[in-house]
N, C-alpha and C. Protein backbone atom coordinates (compact mmCIF):
# COMPACT_ATOMS: atom_id res chain seq x y z
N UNK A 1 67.32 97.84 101.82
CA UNK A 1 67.03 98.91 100.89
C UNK A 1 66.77 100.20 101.66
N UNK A 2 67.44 101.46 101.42
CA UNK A 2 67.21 102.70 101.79
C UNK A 2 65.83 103.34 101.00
N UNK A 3 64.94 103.67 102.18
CA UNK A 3 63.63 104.71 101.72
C UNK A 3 64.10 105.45 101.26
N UNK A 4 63.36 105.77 99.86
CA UNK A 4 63.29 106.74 98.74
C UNK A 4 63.63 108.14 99.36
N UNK A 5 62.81 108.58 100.39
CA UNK A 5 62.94 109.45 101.07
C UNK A 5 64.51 109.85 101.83
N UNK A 6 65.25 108.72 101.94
CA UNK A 6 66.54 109.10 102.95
C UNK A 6 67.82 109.19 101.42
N UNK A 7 67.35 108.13 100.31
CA UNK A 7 68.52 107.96 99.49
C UNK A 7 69.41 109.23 99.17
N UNK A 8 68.47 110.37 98.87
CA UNK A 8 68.97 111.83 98.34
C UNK A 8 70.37 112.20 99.36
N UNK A 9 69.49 111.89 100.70
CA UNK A 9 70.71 112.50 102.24
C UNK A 9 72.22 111.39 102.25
N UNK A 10 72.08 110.26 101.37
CA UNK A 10 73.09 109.17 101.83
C UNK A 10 74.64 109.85 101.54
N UNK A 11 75.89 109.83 101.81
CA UNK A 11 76.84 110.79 101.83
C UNK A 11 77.96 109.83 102.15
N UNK A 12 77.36 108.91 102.20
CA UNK A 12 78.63 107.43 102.07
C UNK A 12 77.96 106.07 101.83
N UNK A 13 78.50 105.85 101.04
CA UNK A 13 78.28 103.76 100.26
C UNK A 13 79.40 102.62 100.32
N UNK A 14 78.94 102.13 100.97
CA UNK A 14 80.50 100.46 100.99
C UNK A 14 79.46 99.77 100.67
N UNK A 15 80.23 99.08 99.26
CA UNK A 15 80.06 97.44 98.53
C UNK A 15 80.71 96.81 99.07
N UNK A 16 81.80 96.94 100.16
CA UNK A 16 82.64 96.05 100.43
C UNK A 16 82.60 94.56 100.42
N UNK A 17 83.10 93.92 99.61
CA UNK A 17 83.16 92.29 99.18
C UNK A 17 82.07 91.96 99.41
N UNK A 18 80.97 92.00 98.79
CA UNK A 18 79.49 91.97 98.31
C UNK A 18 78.72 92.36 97.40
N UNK A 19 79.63 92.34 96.19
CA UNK A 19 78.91 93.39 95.07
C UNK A 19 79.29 92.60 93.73
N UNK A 20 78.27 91.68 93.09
CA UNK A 20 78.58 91.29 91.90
C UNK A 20 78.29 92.64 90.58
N UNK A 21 77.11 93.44 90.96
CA UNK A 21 77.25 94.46 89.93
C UNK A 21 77.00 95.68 90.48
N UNK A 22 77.21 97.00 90.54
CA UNK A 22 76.51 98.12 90.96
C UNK A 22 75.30 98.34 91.10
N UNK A 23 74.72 98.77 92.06
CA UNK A 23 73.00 99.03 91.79
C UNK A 23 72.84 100.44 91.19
N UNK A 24 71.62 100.78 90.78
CA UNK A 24 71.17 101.90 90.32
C UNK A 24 71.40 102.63 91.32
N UNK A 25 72.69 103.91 90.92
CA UNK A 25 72.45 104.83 91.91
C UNK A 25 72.39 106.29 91.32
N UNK A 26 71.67 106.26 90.56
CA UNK A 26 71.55 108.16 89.97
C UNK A 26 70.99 108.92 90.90
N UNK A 27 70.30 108.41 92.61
CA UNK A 27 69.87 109.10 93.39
C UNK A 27 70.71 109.26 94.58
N UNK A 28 71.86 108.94 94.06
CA UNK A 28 72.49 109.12 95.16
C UNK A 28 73.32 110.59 95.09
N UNK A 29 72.49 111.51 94.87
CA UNK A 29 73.67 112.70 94.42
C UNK A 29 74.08 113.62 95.23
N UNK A 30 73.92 112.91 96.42
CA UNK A 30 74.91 113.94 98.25
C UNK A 30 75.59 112.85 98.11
N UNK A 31 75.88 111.66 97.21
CA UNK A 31 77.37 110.71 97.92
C UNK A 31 78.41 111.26 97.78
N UNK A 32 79.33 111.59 98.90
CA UNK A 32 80.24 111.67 99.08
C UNK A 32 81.54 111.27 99.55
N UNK A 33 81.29 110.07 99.61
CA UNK A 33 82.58 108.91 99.75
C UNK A 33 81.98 107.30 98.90
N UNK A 34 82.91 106.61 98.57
CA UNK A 34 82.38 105.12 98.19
C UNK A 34 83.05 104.70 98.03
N UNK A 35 83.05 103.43 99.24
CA UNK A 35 83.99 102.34 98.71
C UNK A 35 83.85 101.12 98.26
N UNK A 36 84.79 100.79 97.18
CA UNK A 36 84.60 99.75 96.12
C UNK A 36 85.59 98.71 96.54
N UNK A 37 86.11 98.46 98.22
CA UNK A 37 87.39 97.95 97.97
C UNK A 37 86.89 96.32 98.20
N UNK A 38 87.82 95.54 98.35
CA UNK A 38 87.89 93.95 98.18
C UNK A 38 86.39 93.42 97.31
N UNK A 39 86.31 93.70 96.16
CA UNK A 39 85.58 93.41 95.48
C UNK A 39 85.85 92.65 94.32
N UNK A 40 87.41 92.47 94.40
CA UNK A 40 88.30 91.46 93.08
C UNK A 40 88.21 92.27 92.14
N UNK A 41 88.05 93.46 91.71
CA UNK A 41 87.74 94.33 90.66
C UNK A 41 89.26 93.61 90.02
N UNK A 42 89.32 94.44 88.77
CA UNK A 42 90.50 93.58 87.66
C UNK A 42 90.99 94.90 87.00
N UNK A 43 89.40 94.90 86.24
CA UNK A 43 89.61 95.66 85.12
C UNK A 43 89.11 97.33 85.27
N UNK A 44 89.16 98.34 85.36
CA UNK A 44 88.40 99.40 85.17
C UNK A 44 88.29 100.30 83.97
N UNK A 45 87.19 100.12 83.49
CA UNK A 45 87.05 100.40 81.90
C UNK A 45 86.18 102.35 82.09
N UNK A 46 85.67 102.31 82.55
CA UNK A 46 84.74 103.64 82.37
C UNK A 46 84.34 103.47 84.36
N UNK A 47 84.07 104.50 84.73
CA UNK A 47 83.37 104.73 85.96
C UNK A 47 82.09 105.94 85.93
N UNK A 48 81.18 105.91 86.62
CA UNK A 48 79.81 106.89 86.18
C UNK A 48 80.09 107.65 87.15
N UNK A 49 81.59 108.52 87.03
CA UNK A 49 81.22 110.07 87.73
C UNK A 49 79.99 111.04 87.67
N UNK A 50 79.24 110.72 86.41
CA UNK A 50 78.03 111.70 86.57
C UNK A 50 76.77 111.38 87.27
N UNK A 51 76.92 110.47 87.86
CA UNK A 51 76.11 109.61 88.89
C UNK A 51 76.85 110.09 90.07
N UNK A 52 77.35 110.80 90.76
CA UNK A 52 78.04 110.72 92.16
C UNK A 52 78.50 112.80 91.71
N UNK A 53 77.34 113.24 91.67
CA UNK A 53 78.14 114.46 91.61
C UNK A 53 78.81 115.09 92.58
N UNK A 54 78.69 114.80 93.62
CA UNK A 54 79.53 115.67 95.12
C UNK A 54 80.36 114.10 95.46
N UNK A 55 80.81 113.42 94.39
CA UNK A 55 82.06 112.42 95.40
C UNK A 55 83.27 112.77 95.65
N UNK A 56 83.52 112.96 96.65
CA UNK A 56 85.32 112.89 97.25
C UNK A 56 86.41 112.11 97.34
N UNK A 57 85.76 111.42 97.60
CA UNK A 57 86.28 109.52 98.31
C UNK A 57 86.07 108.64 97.32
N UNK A 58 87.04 107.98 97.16
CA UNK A 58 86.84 106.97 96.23
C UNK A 58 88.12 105.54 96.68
N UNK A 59 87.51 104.61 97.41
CA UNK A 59 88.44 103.93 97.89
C UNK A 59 88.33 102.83 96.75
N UNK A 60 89.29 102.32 96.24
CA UNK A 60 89.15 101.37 95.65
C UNK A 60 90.50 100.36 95.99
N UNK A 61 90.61 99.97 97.24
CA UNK A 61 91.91 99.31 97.90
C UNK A 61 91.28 97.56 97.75
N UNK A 62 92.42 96.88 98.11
CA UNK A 62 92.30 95.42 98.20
C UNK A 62 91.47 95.09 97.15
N UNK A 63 91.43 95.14 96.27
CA UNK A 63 91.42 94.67 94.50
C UNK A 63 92.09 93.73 94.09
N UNK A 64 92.49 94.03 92.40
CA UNK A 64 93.24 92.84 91.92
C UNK A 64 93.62 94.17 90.69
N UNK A 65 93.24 95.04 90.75
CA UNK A 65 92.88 95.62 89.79
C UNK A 65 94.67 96.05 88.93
N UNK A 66 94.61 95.71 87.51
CA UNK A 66 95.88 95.69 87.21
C UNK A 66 96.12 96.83 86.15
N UNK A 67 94.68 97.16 85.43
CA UNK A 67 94.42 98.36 84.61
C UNK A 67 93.14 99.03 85.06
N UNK A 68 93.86 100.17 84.45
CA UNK A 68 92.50 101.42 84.55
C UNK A 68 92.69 102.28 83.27
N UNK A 69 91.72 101.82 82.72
CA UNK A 69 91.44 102.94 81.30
C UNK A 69 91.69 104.19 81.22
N UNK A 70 92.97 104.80 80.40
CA UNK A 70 93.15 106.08 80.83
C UNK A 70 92.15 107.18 80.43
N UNK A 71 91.29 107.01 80.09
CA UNK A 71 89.49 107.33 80.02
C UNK A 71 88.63 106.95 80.70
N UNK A 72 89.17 106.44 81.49
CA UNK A 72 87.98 106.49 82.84
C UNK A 72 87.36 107.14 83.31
N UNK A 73 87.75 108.86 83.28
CA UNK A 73 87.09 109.61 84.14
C UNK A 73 86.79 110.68 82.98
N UNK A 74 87.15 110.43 81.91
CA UNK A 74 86.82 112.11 80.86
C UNK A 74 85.93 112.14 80.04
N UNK A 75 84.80 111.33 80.46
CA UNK A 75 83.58 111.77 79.60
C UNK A 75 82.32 112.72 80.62
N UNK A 76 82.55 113.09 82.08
CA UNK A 76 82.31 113.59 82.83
C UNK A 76 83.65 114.58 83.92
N UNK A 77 82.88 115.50 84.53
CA UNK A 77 83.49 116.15 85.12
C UNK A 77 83.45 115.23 86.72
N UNK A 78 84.54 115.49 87.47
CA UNK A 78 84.20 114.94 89.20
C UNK A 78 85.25 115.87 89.67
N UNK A 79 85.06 115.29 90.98
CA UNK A 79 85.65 116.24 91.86
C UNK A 79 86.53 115.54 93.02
N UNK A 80 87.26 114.32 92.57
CA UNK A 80 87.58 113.25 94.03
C UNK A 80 88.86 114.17 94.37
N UNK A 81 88.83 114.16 95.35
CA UNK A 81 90.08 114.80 96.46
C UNK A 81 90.97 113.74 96.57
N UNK A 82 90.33 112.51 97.18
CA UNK A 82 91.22 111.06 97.65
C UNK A 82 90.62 110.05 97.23
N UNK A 83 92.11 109.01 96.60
CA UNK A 83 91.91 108.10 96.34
C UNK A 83 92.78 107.53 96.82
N UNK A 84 91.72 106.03 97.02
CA UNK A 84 92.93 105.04 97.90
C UNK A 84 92.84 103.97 96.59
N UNK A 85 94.12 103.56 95.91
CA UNK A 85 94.47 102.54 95.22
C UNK A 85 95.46 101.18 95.97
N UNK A 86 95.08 101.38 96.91
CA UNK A 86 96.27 100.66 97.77
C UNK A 86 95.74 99.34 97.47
N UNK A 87 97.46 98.03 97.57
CA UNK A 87 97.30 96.78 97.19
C UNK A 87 96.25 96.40 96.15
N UNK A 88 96.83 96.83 94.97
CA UNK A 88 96.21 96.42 94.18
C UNK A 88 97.76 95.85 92.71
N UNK A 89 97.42 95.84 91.83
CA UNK A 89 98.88 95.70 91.01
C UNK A 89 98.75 96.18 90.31
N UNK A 90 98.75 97.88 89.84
CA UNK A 90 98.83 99.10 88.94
C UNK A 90 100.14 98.74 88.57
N UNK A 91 100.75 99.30 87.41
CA UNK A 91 101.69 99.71 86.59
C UNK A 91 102.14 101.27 86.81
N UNK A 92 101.06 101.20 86.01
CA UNK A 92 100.83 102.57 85.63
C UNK A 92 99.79 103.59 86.67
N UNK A 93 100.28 104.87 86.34
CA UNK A 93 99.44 105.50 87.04
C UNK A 93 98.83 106.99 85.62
N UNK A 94 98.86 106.70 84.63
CA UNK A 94 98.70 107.64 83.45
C UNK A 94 97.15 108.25 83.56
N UNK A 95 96.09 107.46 84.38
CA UNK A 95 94.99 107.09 84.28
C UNK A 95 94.35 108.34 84.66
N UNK A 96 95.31 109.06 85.60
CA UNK A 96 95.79 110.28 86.82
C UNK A 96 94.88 111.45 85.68
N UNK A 97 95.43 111.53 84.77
CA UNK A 97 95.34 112.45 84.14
C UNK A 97 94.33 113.69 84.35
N UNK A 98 93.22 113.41 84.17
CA UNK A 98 91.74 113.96 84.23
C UNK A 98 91.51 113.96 85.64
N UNK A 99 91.96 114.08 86.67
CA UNK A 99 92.20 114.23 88.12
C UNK A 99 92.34 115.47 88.74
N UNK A 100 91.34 116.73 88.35
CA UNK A 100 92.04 118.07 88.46
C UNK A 100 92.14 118.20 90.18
N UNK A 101 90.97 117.80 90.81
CA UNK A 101 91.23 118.48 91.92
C UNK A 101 91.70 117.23 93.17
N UNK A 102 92.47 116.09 92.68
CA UNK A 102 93.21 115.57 93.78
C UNK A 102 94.01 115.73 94.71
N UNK A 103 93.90 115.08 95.75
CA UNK A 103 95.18 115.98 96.98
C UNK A 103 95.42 114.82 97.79
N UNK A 104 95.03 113.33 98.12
CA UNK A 104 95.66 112.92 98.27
C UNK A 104 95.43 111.28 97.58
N UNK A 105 96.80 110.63 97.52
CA UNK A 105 96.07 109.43 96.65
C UNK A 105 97.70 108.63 96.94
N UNK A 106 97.16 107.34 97.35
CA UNK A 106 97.61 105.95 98.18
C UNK A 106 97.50 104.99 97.43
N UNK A 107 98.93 104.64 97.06
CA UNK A 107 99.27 103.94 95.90
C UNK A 107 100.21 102.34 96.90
N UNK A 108 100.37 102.61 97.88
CA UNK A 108 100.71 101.54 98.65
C UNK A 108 100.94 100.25 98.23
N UNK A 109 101.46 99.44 98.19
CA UNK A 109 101.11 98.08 97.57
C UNK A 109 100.63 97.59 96.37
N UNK A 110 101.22 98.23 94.95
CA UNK A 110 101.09 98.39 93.53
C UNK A 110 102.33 97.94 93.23
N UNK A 111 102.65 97.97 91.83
CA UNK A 111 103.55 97.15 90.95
C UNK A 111 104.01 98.28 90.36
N UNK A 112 104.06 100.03 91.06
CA UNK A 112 104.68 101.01 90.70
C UNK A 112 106.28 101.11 90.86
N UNK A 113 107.06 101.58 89.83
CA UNK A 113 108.56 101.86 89.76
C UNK A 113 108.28 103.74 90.32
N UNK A 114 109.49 103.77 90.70
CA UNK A 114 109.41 104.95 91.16
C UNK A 114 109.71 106.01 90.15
N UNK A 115 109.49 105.65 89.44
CA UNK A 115 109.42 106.55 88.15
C UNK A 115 107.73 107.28 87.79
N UNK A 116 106.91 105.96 87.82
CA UNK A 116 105.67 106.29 87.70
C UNK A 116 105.37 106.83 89.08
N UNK A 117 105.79 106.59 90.29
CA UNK A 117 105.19 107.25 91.55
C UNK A 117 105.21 108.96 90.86
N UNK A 118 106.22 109.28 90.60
CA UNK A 118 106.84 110.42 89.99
C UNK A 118 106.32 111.30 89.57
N UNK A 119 106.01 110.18 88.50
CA UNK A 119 104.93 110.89 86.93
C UNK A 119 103.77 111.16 87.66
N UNK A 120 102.88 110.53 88.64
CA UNK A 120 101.85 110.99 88.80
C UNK A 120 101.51 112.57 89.67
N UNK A 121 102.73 112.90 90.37
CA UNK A 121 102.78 114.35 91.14
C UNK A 121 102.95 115.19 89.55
N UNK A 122 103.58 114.80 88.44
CA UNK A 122 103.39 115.69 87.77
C UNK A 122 101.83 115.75 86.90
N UNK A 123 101.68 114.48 86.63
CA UNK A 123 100.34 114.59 86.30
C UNK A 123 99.16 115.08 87.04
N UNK A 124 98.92 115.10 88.11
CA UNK A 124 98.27 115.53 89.02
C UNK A 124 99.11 116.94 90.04
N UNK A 125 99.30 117.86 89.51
CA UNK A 125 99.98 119.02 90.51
C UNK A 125 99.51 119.25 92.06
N UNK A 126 98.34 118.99 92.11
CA UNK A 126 96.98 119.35 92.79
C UNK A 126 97.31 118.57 94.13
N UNK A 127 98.12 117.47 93.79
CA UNK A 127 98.44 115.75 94.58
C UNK A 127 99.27 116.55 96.28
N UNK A 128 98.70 116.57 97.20
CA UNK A 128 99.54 117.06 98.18
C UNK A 128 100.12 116.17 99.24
N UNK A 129 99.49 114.90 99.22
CA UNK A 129 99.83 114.05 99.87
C UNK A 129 99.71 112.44 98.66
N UNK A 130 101.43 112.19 98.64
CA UNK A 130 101.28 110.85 97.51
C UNK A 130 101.76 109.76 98.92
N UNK A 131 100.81 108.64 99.04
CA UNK A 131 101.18 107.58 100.17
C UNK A 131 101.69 105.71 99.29
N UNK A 132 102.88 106.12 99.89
CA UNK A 132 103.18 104.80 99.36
C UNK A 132 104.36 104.19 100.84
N UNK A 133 103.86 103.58 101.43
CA UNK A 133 104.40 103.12 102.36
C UNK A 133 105.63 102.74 102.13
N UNK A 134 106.04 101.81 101.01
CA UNK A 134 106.64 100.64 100.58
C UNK A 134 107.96 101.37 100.14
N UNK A 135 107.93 102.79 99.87
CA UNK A 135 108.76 103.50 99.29
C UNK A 135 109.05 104.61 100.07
N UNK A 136 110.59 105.09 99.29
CA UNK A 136 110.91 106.32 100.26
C UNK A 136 110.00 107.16 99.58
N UNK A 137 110.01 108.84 100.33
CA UNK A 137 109.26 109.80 99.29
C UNK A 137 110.08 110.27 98.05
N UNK A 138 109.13 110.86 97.25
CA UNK A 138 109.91 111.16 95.74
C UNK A 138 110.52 112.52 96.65
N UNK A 139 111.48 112.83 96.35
CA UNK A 139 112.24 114.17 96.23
C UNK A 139 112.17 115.05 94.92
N UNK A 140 111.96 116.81 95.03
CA UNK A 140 111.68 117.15 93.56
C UNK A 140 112.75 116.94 92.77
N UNK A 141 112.94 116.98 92.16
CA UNK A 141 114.07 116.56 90.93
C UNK A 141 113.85 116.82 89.72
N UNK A 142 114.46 117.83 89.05
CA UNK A 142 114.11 118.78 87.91
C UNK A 142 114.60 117.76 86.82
N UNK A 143 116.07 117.17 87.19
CA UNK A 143 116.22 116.93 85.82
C UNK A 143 115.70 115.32 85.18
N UNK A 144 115.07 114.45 86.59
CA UNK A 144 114.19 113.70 86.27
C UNK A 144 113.21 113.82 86.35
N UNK A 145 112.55 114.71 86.23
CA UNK A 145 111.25 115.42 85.94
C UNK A 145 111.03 115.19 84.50
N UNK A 146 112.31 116.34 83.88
CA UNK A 146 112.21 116.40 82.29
C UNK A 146 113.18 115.42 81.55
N UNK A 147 113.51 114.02 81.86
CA UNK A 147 113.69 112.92 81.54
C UNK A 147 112.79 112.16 81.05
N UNK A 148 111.51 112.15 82.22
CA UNK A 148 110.05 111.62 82.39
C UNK A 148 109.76 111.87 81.50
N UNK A 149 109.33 113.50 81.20
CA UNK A 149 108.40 113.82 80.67
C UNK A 149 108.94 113.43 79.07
N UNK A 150 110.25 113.47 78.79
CA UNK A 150 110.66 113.68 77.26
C UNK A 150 110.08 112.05 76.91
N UNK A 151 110.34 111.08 78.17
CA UNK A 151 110.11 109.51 77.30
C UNK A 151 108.71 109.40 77.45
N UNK A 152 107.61 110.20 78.21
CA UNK A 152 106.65 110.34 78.03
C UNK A 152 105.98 110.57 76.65
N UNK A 153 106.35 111.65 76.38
CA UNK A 153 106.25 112.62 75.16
C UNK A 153 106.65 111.44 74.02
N UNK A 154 107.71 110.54 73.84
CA UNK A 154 108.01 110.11 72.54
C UNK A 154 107.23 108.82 72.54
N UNK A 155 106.77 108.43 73.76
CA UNK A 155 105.65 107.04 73.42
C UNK A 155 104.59 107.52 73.57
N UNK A 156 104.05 108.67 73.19
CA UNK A 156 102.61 108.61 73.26
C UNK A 156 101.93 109.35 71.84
């Protein structure tokens, strides 16, 4: 357990494969990195950005994780720069959305078509570095850009 006294200064947290539930952390509000990775996560329904007001970092690699609520992040404001989603089995990446100030985010080892790699530079503009090992890089491409976006637009 971290003294009351140091928790305020803490500025990085790993659960790493040791974490059946989150602990109370509303005092942690200098964290600025946390990683959640090999924790078998599955599902991600809501996350407490307003608990982590200065987070950057958000690793959530070596998972299982196959959805993420595309409301995960919009009942609060955050601020993550990077995210690591790597090896995990995403679909989708729609989740992106509410992501204003991302720049880089590692999709590596997911169940992404390169269509959704795609969608997420448009969903996220901000995205300056997209890492996916497994794949070549997206090239810009206007007129599958607005392909995307039109079959976007008619299923939603």
């Amino acid at each position: 357990m971290i003294p009351s006294n140091q928790q305020s200064e803490t500025e990085y947290l790993s659960l790493v494969t040791s974490c059946k539930c989150l602990p109370t952390l509303s005092c942690y509000d200098q964290l600025t990195e946390l990683n959640l990775s090999n924790l078998q996560l599955i599902n991600i329904d809501s996350f407490p950005f307003e608990q982590f007001p200065k987070l950057k970092s958000l690793d959530l690699s070596y998972n299982q994780i196959i959805s993420i609520n595309s409301d995960w992040s919009k009942l609060s404001q955050h601020f993550i720069e990077y995210l690591n989603l790597s090896h995990n089995k995403l679909e989708t990446l729609l989740f992106l959305k509410d992501f204003k100030y991302l720049k880089s985010l590692n999709v590596t080892n997911n169940l992404l078509r390169n269509n959704e790699r795609f969608l997420s530079l448009y969903i996220c503009p901000t995205i300056e570095y997209l890492i996916d090992s497994n794949q070549e890089q997206i090239h810009d491409d206007k007129l599958k850009l607005d392909q995307l976006l039109l079959l976007i637009q008619t299923n939603m």
